[in-house]
C-alpha atoms as a PDB file:
ATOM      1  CA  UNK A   1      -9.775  22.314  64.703  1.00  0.00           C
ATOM      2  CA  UNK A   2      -9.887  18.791  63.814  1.00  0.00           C
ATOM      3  CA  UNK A   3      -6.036  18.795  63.221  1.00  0.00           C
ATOM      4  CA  UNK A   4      -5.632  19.271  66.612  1.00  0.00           C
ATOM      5  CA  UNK A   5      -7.554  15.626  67.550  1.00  0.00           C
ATOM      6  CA  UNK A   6      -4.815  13.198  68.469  1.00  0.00           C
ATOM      7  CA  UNK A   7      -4.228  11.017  65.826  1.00  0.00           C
ATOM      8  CA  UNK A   8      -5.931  12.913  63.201  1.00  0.00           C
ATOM      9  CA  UNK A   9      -3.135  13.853  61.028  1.00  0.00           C
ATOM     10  CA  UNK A  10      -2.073  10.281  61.316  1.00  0.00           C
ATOM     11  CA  UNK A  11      -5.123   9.909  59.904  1.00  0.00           C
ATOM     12  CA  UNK A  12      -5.270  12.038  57.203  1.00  0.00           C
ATOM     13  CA  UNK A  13      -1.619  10.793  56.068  1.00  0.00           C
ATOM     14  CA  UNK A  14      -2.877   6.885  56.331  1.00  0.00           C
ATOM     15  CA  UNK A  15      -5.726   7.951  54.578  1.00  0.00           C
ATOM     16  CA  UNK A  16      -3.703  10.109  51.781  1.00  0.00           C
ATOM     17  CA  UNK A  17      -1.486   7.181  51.323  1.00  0.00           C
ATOM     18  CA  UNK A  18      -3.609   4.458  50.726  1.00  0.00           C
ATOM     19  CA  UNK A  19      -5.402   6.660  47.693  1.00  0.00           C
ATOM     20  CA  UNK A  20      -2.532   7.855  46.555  1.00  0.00           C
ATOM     21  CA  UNK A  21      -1.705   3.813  46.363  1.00  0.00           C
ATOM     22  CA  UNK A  22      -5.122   3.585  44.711  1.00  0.00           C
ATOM     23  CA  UNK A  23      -4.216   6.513  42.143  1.00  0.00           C
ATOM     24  CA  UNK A  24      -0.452   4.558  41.141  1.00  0.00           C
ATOM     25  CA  UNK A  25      -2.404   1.556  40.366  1.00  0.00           C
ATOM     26  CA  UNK A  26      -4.511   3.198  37.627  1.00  0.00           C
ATOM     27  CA  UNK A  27      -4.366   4.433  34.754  1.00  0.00           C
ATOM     28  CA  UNK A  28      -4.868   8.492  33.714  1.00  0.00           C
ATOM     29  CA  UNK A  29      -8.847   8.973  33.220  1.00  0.00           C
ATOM     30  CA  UNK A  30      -9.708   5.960  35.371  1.00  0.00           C
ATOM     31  CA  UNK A  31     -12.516   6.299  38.366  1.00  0.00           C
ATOM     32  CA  UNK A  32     -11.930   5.974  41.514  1.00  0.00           C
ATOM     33  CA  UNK A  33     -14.338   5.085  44.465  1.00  0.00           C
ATOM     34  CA  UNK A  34     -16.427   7.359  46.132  1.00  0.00           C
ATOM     35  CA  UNK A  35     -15.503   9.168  49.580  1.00  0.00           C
ATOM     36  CA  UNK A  36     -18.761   7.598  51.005  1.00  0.00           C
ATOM     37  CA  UNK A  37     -16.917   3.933  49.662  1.00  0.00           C
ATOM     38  CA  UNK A  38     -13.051   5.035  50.369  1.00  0.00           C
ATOM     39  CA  UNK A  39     -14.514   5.704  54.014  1.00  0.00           C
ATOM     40  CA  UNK A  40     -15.512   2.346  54.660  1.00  0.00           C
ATOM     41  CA  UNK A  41     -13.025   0.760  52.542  1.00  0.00           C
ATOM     42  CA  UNK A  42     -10.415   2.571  55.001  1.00  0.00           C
ATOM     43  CA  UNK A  43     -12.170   2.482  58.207  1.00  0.00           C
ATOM     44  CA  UNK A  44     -11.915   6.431  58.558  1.00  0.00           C
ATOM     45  CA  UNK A  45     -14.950   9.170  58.370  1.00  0.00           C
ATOM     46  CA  UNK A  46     -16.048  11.401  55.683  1.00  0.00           C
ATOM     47  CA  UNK A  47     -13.654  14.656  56.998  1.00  0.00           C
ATOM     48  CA  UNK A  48     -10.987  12.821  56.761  1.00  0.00           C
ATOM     49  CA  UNK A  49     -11.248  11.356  53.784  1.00  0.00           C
ATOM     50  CA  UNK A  50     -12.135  14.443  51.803  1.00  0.00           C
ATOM     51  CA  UNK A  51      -9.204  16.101  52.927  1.00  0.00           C
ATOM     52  CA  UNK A  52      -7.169  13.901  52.009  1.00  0.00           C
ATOM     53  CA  UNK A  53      -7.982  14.011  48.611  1.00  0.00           C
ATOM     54  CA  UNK A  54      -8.449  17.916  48.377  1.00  0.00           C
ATOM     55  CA  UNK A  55      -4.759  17.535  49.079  1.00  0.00           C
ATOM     56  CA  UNK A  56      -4.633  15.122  46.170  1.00  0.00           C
ATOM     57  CA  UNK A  57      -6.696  17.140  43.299  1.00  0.00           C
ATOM     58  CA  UNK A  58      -4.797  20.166  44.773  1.00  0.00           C
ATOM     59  CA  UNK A  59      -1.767  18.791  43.808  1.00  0.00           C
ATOM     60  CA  UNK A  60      -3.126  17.546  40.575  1.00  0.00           C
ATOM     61  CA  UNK A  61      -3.137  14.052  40.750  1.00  0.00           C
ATOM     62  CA  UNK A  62      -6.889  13.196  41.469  1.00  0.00           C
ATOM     63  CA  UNK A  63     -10.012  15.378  39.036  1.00  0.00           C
ATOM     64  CA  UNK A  64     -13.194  15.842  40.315  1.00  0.00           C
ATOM     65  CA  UNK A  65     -15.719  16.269  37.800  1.00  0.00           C
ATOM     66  CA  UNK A  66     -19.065  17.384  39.232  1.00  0.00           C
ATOM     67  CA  UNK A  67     -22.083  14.483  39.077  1.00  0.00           C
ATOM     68  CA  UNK A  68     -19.714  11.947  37.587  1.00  0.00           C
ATOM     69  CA  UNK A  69     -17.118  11.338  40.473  1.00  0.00           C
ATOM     70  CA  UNK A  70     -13.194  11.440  41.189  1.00  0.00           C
ATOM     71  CA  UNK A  71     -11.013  10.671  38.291  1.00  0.00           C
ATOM     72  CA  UNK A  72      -6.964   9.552  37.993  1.00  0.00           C
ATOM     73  CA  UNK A  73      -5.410  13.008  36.592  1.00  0.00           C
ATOM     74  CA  UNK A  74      -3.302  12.982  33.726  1.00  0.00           C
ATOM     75  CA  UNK A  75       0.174  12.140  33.980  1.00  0.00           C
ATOM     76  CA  UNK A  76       2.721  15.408  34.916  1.00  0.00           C
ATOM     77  CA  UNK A  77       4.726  16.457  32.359  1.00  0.00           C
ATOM     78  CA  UNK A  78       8.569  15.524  33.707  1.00  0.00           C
ATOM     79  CA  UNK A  79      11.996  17.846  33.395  1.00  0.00           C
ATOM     80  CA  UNK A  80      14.945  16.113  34.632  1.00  0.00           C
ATOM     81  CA  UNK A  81      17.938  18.639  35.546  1.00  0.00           C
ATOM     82  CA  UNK A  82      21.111  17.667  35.899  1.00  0.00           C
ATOM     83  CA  UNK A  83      24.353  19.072  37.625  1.00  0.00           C
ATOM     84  CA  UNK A  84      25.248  22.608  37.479  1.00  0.00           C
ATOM     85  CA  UNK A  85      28.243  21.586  35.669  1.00  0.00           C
ATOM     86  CA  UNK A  86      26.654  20.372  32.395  1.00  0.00           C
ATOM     87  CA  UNK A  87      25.828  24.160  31.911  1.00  0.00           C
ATOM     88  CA  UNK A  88      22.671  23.802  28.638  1.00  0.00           C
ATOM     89  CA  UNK A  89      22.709  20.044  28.478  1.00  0.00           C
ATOM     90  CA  UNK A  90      19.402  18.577  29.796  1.00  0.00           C
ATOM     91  CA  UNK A  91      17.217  15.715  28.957  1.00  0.00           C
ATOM     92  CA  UNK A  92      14.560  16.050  27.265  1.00  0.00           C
ATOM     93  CA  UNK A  93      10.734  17.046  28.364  1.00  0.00           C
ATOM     94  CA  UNK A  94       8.092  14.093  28.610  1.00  0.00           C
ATOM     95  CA  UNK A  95       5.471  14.496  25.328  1.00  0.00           C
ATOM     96  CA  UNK A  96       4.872  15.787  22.053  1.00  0.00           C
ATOM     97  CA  UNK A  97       5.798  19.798  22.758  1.00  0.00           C
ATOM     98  CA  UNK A  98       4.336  22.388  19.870  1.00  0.00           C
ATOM     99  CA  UNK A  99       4.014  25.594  20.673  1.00  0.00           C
ATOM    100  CA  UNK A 100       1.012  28.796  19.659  1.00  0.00           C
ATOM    101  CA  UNK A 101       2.738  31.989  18.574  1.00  0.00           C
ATOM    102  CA  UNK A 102       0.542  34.909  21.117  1.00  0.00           C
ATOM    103  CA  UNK A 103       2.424  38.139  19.615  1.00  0.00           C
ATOM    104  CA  UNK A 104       5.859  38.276  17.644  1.00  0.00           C
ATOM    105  CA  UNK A 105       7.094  41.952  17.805  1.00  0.00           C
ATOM    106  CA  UNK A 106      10.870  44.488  17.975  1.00  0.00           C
ATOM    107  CA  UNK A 107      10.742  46.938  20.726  1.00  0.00           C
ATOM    108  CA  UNK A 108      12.480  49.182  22.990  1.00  0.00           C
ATOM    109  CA  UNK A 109      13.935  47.364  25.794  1.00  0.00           C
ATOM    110  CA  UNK A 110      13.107  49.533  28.287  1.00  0.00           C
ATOM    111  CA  UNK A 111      14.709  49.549  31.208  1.00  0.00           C
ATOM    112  CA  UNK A 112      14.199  46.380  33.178  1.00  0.00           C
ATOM    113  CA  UNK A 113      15.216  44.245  30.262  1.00  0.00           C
ATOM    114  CA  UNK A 114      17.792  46.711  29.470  1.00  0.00           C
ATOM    115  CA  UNK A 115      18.921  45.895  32.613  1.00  0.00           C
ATOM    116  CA  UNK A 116      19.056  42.348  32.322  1.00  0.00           C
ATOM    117  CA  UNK A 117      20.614  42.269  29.053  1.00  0.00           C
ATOM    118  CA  UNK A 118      22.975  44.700  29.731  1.00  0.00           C
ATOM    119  CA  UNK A 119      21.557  47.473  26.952  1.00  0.00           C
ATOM    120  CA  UNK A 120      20.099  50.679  26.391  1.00  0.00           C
ATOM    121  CA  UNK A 121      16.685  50.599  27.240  1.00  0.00           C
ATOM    122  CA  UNK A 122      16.209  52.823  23.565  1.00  0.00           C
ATOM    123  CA  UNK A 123      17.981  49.445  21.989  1.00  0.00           C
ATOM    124  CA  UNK A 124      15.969  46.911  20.129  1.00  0.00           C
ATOM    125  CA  UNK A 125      14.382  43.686  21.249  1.00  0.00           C
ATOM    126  CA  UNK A 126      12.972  41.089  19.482  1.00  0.00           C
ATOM    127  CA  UNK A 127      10.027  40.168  21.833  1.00  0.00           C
ATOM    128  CA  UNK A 128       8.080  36.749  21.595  1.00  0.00           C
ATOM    129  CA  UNK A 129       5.024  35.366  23.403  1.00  0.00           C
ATOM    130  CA  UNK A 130       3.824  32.235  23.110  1.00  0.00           C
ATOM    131  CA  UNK A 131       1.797  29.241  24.677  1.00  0.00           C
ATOM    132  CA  UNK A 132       3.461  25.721  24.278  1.00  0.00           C
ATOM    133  CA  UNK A 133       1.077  22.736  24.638  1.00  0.00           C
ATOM    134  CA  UNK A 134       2.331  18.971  25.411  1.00  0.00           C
ATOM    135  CA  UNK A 135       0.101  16.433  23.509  1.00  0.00           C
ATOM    136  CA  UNK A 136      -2.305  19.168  22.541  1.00  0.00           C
ATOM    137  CA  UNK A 137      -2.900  20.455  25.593  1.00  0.00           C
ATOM    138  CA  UNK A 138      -1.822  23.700  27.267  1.00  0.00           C
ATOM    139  CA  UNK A 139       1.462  23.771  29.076  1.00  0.00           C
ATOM    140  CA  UNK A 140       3.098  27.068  29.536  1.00  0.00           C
ATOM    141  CA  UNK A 141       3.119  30.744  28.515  1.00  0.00           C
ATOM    142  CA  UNK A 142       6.893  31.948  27.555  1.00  0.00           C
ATOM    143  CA  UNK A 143       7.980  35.596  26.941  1.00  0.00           C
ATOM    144  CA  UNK A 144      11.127  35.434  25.318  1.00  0.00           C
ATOM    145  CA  UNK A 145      13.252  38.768  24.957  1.00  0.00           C
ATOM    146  CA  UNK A 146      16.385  38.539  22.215  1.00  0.00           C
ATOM    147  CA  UNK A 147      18.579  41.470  21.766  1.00  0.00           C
ATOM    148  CA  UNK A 148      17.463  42.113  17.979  1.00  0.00           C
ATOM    149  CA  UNK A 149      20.986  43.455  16.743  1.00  0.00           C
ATOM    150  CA  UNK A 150      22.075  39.555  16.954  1.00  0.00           C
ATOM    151  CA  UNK A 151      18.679  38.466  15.351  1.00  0.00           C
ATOM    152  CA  UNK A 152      18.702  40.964  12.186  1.00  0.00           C
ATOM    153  CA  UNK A 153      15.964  39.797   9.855  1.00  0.00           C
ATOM    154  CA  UNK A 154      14.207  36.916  12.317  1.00  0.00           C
ATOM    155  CA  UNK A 155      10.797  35.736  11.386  1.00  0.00           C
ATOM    156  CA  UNK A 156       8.707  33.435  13.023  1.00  0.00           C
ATOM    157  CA  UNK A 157       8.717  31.476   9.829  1.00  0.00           C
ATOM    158  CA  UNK A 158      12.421  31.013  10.132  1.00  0.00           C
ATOM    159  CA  UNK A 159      12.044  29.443  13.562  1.00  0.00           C
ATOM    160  CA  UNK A 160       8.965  26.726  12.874  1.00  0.00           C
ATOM    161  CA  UNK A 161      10.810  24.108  12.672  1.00  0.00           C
ATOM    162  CA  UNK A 162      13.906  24.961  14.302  1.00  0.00           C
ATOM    163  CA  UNK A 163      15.644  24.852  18.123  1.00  0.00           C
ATOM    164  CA  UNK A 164      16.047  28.755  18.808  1.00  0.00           C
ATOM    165  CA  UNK A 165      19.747  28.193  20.259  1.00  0.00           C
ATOM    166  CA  UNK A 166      20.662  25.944  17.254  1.00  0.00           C
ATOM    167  CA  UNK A 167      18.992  28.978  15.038  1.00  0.00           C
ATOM    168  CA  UNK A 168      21.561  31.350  16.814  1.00  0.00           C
ATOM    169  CA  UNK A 169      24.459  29.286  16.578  1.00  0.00           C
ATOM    170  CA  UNK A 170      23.916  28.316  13.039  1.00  0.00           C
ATOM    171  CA  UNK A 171      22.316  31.207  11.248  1.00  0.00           C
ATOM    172  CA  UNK A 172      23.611  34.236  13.326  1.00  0.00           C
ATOM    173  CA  UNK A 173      26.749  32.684  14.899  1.00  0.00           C
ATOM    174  CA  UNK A 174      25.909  33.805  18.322  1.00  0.00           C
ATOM    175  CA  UNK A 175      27.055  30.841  20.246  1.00  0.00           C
ATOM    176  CA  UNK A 176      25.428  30.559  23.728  1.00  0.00           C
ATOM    177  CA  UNK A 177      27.442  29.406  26.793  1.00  0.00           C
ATOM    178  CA  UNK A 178      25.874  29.333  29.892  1.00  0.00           C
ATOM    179  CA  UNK A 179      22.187  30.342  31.571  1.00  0.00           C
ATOM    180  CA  UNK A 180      21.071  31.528  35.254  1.00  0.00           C
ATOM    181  CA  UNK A 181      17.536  30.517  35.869  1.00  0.00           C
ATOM    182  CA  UNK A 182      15.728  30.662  38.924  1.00  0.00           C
ATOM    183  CA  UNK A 183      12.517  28.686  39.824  1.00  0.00           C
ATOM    184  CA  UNK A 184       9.725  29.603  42.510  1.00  0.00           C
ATOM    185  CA  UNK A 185       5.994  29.221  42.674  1.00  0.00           C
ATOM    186  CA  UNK A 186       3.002  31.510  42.132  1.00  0.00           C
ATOM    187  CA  UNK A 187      -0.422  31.143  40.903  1.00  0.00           C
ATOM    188  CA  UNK A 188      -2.108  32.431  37.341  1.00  0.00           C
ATOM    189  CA  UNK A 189      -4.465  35.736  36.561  1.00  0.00           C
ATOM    190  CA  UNK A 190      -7.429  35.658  35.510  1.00  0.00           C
ATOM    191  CA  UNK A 191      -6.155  35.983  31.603  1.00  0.00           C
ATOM    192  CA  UNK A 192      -2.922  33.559  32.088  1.00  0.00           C
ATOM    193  CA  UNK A 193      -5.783  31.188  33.710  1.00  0.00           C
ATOM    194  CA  UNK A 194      -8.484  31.802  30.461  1.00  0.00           C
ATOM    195  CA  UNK A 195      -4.910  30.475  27.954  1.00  0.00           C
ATOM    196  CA  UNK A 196      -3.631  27.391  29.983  1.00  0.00           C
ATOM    197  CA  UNK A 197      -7.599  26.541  30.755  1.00  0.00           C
ATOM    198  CA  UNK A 198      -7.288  26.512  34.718  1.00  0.00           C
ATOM    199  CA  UNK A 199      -8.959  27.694  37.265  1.00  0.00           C
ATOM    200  CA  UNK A 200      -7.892  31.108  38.037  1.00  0.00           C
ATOM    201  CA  UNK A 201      -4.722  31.783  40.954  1.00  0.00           C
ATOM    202  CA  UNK A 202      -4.003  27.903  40.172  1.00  0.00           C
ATOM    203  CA  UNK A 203      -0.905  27.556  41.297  1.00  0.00           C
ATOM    204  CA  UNK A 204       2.190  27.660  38.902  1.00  0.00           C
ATOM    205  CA  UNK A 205       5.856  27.574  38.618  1.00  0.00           C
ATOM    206  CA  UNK A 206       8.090  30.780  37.204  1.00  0.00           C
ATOM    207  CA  UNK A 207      11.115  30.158  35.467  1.00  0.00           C
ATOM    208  CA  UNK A 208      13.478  33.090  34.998  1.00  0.00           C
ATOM    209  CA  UNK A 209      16.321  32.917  32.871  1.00  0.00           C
ATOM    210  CA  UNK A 210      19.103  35.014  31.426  1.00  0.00           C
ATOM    211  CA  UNK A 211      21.105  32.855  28.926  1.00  0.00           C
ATOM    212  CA  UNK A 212      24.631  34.668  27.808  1.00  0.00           C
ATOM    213  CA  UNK A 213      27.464  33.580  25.235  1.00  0.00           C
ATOM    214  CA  UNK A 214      31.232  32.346  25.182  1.00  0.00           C
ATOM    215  CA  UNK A 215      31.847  35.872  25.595  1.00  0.00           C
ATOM    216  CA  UNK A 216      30.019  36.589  28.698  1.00  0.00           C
ATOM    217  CA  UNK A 217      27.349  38.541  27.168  1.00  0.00           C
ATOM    218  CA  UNK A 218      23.738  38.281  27.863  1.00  0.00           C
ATOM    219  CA  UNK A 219      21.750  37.080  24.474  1.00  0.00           C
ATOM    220  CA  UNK A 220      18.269  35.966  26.082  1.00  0.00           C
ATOM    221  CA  UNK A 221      16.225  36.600  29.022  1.00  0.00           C
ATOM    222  CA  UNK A 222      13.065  34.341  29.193  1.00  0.00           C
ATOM    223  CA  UNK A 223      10.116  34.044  31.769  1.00  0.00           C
ATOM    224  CA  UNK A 224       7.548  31.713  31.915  1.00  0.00           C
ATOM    225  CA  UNK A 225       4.499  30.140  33.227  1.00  0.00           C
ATOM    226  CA  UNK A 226       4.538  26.628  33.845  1.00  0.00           C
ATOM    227  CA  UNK A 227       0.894  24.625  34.761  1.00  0.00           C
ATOM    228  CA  UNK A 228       1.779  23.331  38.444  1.00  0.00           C
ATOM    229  CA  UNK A 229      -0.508  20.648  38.465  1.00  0.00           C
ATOM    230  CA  UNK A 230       0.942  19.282  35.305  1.00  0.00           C
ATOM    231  CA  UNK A 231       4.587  20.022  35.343  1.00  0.00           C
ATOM    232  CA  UNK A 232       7.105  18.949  37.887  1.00  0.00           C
ATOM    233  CA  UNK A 233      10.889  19.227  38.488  1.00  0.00           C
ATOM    234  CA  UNK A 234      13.244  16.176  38.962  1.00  0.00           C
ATOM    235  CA  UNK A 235      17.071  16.981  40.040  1.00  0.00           C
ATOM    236  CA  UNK A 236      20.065  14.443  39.237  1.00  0.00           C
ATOM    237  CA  UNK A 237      22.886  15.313  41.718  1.00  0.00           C
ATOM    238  CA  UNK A 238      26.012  14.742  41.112  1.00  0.00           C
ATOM    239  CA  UNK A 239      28.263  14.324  43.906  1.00  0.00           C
ATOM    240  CA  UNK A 240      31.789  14.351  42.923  1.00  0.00           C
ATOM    241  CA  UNK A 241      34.316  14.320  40.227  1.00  0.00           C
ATOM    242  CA  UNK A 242      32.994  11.040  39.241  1.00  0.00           C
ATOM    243  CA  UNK A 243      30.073  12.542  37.267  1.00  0.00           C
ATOM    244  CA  UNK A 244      31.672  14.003  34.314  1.00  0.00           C
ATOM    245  CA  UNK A 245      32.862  10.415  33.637  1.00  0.00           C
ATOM    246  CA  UNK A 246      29.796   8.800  34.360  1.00  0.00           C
ATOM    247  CA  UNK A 247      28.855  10.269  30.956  1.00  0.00           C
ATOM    248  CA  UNK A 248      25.540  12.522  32.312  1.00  0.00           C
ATOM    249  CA  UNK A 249      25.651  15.060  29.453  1.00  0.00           C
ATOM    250  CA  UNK A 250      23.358  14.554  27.097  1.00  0.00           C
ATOM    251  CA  UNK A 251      21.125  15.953  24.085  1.00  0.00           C
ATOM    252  CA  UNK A 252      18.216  17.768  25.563  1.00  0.00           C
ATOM    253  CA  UNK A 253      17.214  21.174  26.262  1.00  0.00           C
ATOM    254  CA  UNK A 254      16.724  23.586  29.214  1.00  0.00           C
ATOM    255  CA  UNK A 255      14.617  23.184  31.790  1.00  0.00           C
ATOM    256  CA  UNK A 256      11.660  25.697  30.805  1.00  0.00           C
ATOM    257  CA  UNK A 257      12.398  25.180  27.514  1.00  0.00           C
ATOM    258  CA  UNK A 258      10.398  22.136  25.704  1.00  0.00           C
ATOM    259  CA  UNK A 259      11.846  20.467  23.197  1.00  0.00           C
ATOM    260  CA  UNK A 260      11.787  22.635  19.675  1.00  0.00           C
ATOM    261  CA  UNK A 261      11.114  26.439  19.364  1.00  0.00           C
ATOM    262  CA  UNK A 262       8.441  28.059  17.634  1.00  0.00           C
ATOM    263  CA  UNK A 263       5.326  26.443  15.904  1.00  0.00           C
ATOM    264  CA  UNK A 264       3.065  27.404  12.956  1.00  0.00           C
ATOM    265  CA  UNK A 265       0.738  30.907  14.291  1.00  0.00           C
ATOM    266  CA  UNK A 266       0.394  34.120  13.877  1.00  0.00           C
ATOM    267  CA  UNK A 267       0.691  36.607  16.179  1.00  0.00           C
ATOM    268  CA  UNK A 268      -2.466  38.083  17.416  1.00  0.00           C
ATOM    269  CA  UNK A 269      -3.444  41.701  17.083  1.00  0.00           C
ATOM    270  CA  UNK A 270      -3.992  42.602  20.649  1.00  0.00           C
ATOM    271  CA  UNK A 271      -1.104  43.457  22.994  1.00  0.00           C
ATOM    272  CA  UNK A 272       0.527  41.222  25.278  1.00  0.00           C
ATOM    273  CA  UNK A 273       1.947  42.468  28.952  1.00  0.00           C
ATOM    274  CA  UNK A 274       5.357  41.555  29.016  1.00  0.00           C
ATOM    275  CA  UNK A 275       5.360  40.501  32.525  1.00  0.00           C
ATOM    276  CA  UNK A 276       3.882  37.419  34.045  1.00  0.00           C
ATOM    277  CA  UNK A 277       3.796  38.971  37.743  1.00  0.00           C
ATOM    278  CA  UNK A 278       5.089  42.322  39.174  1.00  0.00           C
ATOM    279  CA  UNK A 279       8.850  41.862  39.971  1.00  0.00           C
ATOM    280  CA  UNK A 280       9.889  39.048  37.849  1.00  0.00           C
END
């Protein structure tokens, strides 16, 4: 393998670097040179340079669009999170967020989410599916399950133009406390692919979360899909007592939850899985 040529990983970091250098001094949508010119304009051959930047359209910062050339991605779509300590206080997602309602239905909890939300799997859910776009563009696919008892009467009309955890507070007096989510990577099916328009098993990030109130009692449990090659994850650490004085709470939102709630849609007529991959 050529990985195992001294120097070549050297090489292939050097080479990496310098476009990635190239890529920061653009602009989103702007051309970049060819590998035939980035190989003389580097000094390094035509392997080397193309793996470099598979590395770099893999991790969605370069687009290759065939017969027209390489192409400064669009900029990732940034969630700041900050110390455990500030519980649901979190800045704010980068872009305009909006959000298409997929399916908006009350069911049987069954018994995973039963289990989750500490129920009867023969008790109600409200369950919600829907794509959120930044900017137009497709973000995420969310499947949010409520316990319906605390939701009596919700519409999707209700929640257009509202925050959903503001909509509990305020409407339904179900004031939420705290939230365990958990974060690892996977890649989309062939449908989840077809709705955030990628390439099918692009890679993606999972948020789980189960969201309970003052009293300890689970209210929420939400998975999603996040676009990998458009969405990153930035932590602010706070290392001491110092940081509740240092003022870090702030107005904002959860992490794998965009600003605002649900958006103007119906839901569609065919069913949608409740599960983004087997055991989540």
């Amino acid at each position: 393998m050529a990985a195992d040529v001294p120097g070549t990983v050297l090489k292939r970091e050097r080479a990496r670097d310098a476009v990635l250098e190239l890529i920061e001094s653009r602009s989103p949508g702007d051309a970049i040179p060819s590998e035939r010119a980035l190989c003389t304009l580097l000094g390094v051959s035509r392997p080397t340079v193309r793996a470099a930047i598979d590395e770099l359209v893999a991790a969605g910062l370069l687009v290759r669009e065939h017969g027209r050339g390489m192409f400064v991605a669009p900029e990732k779509i940034t969630q700041e999170l900050v110390s455990a300590d500030l519980a649901l206080s979190v800045p704010k997602a980068a872009g305009a967020w909006s959000s298409r309602l997929l399916e908006f239905t009350t069911l049987q909890a069954g018994a995973r989410v039963g289990r989750k939300l500490r129920m009867s799997p023969a008790e109600e859910i409200v369950y919600v599916a829907r794509l959120r776009l930044v900017d137009g563009a497709p973000m995420a696919i969310e499947h949010l399950h409520i316990r319906a008892a605390l939701v009596p009467g919700l519409s999707a009309q209700e929640l257009e133009h509202g925050d959903l955890y503001e909509h509990l507070r305020d409407t339904h007096h179900v004031h939420v406390h705290e939230a365990v989510q958990a974060i690892e990577p996977t890649v989309v099916t062939r449908a989840e692919a077809r709705l955030l328009e990628v390439p099918e098993l692009s890679p993606a990030l999972l948020f789980e979360r189960l969201t309970s109130d003052t009293t300890g009692r689970p209210v929420e449990y939400v998975h999603s899909l996040y676009r990998g090659d458009r969405y990153r994850i930035v932590s602010r650490l706070a290392l001491g007592p110092a940081a509740a004085a240092a003022g870090l709470v702030r107005d904002g939102h959860h992490p794998g939850i965009p600003p605002g709630d649900f958006a103007h849609g119906d839901p569609i007529a065919s069913s949608t899985r409740g599960d983004i991959q087997s055991g989540s």
